[in-house]
Protein backbone atom coordinates (compact mmCIF):
# COMPACT_ATOMS: atom_id res chain seq x y z
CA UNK A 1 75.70 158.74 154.00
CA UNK A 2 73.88 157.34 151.34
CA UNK A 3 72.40 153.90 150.44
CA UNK A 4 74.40 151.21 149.70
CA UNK A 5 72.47 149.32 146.27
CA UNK A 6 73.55 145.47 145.95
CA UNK A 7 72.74 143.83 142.79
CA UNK A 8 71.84 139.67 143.50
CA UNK A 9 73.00 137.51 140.63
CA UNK A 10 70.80 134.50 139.57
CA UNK A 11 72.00 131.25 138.74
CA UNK A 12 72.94 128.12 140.37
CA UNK A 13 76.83 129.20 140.59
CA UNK A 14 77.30 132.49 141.95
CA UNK A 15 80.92 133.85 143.40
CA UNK A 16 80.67 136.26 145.94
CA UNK A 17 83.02 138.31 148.53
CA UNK A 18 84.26 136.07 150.98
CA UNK A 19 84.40 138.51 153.94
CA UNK A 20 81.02 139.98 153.34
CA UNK A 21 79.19 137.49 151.13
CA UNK A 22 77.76 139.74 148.26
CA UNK A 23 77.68 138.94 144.87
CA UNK A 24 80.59 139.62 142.96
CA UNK A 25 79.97 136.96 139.25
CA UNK A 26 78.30 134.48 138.04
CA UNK A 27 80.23 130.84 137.16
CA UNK A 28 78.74 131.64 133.38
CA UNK A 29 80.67 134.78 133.05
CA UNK A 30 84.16 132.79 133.67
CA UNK A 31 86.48 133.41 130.07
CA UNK A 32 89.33 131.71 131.72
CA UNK A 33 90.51 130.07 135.23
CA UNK A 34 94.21 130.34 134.25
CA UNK A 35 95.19 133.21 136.03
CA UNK A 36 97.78 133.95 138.73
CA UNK A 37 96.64 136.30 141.05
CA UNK A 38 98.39 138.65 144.53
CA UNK A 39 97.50 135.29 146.52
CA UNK A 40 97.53 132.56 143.78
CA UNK A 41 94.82 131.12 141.12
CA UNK A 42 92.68 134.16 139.99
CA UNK A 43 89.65 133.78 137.09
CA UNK A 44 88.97 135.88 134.34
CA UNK A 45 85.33 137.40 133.82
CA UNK A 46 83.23 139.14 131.16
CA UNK A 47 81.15 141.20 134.26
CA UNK A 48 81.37 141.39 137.42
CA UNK A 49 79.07 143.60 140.08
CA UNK A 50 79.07 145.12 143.34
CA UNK A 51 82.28 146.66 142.86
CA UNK A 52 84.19 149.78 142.46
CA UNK A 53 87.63 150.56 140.78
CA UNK A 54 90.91 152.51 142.06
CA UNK A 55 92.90 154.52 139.97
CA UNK A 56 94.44 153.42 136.85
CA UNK A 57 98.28 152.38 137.69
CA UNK A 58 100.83 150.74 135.29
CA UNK A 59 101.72 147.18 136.01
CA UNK A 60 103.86 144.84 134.25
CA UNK A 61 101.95 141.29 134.71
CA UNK A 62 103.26 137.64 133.91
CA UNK A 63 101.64 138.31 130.23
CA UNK A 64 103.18 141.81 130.19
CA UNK A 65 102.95 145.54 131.02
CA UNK A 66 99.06 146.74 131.37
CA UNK A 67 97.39 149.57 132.57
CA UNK A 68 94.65 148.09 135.30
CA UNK A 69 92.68 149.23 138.03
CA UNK A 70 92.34 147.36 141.17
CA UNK A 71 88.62 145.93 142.50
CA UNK A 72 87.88 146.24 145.41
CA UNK A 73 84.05 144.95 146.80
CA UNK A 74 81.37 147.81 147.12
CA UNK A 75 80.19 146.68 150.39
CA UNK A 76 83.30 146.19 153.04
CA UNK A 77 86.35 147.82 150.14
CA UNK A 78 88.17 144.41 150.22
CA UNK A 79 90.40 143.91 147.22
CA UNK A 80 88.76 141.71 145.44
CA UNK A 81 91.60 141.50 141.80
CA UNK A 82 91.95 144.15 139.25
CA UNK A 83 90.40 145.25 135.60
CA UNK A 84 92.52 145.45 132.67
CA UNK A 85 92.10 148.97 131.54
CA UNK A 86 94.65 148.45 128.35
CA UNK A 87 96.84 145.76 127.11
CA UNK A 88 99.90 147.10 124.98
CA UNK A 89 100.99 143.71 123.37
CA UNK A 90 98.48 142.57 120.51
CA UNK A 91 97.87 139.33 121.64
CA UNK A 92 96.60 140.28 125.13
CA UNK A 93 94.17 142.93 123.75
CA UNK A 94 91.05 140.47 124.19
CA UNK A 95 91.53 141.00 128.54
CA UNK A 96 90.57 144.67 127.53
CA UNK A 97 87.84 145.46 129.83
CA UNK A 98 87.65 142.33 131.66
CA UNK A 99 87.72 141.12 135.20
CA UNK A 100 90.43 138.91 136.95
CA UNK A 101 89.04 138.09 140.15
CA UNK A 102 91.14 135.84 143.23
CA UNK A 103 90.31 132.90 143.97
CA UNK A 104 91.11 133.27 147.58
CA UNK A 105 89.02 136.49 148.02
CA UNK A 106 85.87 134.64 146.64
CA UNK A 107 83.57 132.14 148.00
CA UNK A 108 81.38 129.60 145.48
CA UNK A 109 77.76 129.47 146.44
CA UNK A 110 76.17 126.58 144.72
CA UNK A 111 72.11 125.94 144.42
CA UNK A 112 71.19 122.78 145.01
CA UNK A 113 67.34 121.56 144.97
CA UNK A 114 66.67 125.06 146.29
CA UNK A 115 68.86 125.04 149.16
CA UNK A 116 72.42 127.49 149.41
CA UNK A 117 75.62 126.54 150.00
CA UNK A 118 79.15 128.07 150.18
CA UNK A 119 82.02 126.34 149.35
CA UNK A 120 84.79 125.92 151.65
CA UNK A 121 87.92 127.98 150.93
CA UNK A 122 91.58 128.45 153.08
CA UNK A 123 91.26 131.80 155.38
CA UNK A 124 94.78 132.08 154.49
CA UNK A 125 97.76 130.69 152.39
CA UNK A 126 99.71 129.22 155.57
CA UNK A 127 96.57 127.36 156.51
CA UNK A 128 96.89 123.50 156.67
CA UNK A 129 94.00 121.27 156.35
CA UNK A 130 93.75 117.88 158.41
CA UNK A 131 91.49 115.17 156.76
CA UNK A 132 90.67 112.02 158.38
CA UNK A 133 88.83 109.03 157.57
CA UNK A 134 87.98 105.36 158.06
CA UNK A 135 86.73 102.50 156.23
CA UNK A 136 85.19 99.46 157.44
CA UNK A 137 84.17 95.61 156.71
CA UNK A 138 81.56 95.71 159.03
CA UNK A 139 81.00 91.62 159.55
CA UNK A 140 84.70 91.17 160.24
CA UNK A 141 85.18 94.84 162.44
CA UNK A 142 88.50 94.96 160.26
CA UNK A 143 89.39 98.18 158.69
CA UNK A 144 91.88 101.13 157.88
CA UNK A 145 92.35 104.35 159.14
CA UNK A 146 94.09 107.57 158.03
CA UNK A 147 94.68 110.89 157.41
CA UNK A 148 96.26 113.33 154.99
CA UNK A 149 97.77 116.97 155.50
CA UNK A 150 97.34 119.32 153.19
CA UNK A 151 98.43 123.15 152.95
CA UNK A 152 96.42 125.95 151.33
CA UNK A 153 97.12 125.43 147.73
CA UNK A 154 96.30 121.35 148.14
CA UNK A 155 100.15 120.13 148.30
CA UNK A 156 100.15 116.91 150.64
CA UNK A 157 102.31 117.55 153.44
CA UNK A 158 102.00 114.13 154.90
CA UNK A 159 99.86 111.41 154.64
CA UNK A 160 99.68 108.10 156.92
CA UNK A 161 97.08 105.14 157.09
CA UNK A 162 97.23 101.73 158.68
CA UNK A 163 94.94 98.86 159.65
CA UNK A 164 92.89 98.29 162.99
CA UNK A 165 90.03 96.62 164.17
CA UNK A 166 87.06 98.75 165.71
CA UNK A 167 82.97 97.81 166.06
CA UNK A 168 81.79 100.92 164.11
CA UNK A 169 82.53 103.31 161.15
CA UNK A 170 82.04 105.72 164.09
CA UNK A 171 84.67 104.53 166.37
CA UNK A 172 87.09 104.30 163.58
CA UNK A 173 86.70 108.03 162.16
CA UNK A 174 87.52 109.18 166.04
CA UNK A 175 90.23 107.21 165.88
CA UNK A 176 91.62 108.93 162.68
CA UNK A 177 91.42 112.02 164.31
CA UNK A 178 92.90 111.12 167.56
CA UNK A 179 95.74 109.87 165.53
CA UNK A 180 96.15 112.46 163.19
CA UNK A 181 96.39 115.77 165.61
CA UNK A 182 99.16 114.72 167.58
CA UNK A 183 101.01 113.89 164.42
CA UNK A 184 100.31 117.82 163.15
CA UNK A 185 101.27 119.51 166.48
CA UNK A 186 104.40 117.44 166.67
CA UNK A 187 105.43 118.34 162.81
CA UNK A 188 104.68 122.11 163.92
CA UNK A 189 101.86 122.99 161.70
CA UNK A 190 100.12 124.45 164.14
């Protein structure tokens, strides 16, 4: 078995494979981010690296019928989107050669004063996403507290808040939180 040759992007935006972390594009090389991908929003690239491409395969697309090849990551073979190999209608010639990559097989790493971070993106589409949070007047101890459900895509499910008293901003986030799990196991999202 040979060696396995990763190229590193630079820049302060970089997407990379979100079950092994290479780099897959940089945010500069985004043409377009209205795409619809296998597993919903999908981007459009000029380049993209660390990748190899299946076979060419005939597939009619929202826009049309192309010929494209799927992506799939050079380090762990996940799919990552396809390349448009040909376009047959005039008007979609310019994705000729050009990368659609899915949002949901992607993580965002973002520079910041020299220090990494990823982004947090949904494992999966059927994943629903508690947040909580407080607020507080702190020389009265009178606040709110609440929480909203959200699935993958960002739909609210549900959303509730209400006042309360509590001494700290501390005390009132727990609160949230003990008020907002029972609430999801009893709708069933769990």
């Amino acid at each position: 078995m040979g060696f396995l040759f990763v190229e590193s992007l630079p820049g302060p935006k970089i997407f990379k494979c979100k079950c092994c972390k290479v780099d897959s594009s940089s945010h500069d090389d985004i043409i377009s981010k209205d795409f619809q991908g296998r597993f919903g929003r999908a981007y459009l690239f000029r380049t993209v690296v660390n990748i190899f491409l299946g076979p060419d395969e005939e597939r009619k697309l929202l826009s049309g019928l192309h010929i494209v090849n799927d992506i799939y990551c050079s380090s762990c073979q996940q799919i990552l989107g396809w390349r448009y190999e040909k376009a047959y209608e005039e008007s979609q010639k310019f994705k000729e050669g050009k990368y659609v990559l899915e949002k949901e097989r992607l993580v965002k790493e973002v520079l910041l004063l020299g220090t990494s971070f990823c982004l947090w993106t949904p494992q999966t589409m059927d994943l629903v996403k508690l947040n909580c949070g407080a607020s507080l007047v702190s020389y009265t101890n009178i606040g709110g507290l609440g929480f909203i459900i959200r699935n993958a895509a960002g739909i609210e499910l549900h959303a509730a808040s209400e006042p309360s008293a509590f001494s700290t901003i501390l005390v009132g986030e727990a609160e949230t939180v003990r008020m907002g799990i029972p609430f999801v196991v009893a709708a069933g999202y769990t």
